[in-house]
C-alpha atoms as a PDB file:
ATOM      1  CA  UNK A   1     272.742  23.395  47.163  1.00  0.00           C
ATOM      2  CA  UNK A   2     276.419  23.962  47.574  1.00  0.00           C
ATOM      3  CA  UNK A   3     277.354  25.919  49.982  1.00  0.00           C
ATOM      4  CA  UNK A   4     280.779  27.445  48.254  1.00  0.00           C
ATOM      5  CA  UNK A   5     280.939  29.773  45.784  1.00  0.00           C
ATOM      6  CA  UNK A   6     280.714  33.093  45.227  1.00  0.00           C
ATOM      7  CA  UNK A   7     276.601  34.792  45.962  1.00  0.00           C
ATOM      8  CA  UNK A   8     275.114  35.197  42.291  1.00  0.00           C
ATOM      9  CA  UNK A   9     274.813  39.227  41.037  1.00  0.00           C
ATOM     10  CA  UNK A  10     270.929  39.835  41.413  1.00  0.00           C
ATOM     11  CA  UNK A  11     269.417  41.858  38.296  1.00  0.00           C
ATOM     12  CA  UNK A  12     265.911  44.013  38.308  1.00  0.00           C
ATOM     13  CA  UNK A  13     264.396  43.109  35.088  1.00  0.00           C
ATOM     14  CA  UNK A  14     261.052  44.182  33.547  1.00  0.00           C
ATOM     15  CA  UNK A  15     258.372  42.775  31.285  1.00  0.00           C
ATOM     16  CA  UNK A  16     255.097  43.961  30.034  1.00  0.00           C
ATOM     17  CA  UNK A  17     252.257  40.815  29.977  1.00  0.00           C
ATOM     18  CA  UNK A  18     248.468  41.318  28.942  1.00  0.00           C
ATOM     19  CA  UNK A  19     249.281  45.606  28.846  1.00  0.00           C
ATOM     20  CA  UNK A  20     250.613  44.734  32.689  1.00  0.00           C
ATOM     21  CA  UNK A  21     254.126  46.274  33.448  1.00  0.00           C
ATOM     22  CA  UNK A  22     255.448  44.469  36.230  1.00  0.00           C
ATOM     23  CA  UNK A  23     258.973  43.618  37.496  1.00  0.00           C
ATOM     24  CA  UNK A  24     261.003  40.941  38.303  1.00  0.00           C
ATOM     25  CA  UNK A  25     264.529  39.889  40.345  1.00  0.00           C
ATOM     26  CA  UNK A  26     266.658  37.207  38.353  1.00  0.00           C
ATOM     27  CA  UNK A  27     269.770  36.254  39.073  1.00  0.00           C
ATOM     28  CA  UNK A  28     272.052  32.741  38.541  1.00  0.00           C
ATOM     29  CA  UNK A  29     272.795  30.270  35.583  1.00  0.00           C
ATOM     30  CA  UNK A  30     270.692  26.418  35.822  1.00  0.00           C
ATOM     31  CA  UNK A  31     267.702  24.828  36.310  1.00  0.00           C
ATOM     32  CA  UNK A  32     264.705  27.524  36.611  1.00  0.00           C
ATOM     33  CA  UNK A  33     263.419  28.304  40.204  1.00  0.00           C
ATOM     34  CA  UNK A  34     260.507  30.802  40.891  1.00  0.00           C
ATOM     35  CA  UNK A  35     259.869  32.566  43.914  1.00  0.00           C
ATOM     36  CA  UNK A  36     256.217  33.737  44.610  1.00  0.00           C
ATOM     37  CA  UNK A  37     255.985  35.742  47.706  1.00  0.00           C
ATOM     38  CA  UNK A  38     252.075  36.941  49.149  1.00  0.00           C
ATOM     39  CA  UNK A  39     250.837  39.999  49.354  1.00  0.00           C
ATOM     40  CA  UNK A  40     250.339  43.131  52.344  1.00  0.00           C
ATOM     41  CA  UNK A  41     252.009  46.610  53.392  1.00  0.00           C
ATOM     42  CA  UNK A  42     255.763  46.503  52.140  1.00  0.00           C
ATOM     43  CA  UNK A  43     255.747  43.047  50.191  1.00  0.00           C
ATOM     44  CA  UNK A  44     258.050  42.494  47.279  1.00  0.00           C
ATOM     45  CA  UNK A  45     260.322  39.879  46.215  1.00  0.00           C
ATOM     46  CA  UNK A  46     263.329  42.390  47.127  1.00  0.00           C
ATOM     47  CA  UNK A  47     262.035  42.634  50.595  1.00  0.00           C
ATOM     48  CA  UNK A  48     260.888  38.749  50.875  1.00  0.00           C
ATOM     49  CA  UNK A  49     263.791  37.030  48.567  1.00  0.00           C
ATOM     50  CA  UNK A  50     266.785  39.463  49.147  1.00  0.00           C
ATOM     51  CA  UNK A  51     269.336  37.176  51.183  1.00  0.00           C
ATOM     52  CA  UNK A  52     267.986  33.793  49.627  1.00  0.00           C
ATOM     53  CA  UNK A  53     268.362  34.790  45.931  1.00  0.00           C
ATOM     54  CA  UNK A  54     272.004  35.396  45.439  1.00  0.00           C
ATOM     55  CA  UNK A  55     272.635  32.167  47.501  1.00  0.00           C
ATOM     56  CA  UNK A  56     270.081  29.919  45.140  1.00  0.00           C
ATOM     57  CA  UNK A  57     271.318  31.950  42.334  1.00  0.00           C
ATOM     58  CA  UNK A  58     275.001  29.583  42.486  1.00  0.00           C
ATOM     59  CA  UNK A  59     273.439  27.004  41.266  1.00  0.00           C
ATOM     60  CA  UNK A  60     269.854  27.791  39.519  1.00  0.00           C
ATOM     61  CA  UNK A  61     268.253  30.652  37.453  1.00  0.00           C
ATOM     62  CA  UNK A  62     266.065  32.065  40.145  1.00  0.00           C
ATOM     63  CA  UNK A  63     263.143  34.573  38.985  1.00  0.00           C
ATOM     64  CA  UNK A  64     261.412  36.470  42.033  1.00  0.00           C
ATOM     65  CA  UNK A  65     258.227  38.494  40.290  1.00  0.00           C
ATOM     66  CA  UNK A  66     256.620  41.215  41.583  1.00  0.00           C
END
């Protein structure tokens, strides 16, 4: 990963799957990446992927789901 550039704008985006509305944090131009994080009191991918995505997100399309 290169480590100039400007941090990627992060986007909260939503999709409905199987009657299922979930969200979802995308952010970045590339190659896909997905972030799974687990599971507990306070978990999302805002709370686990907040400082990583913007910097993966120079050089990748990162999706974080909920």
């Amino acid at each position: 990963m290169s480590s100039s550039g400007t941090a990627a704008a992060v986007k909260e985006e939503w999709v409905r799957a199987g009657g299922i509305e979930t969200s979802y944090l995308v952010c970045g131009d590339g190659p896909p990446v997905i972030l799974l994080h687990g599971s507990g009191p306070g978990v999302s991918a805002a709370a686990n992927w907040q400082d990583v995505l913007p910097l993966l997100g120079r050089e990748y399309r990162v999706y974080a789901p909920d």
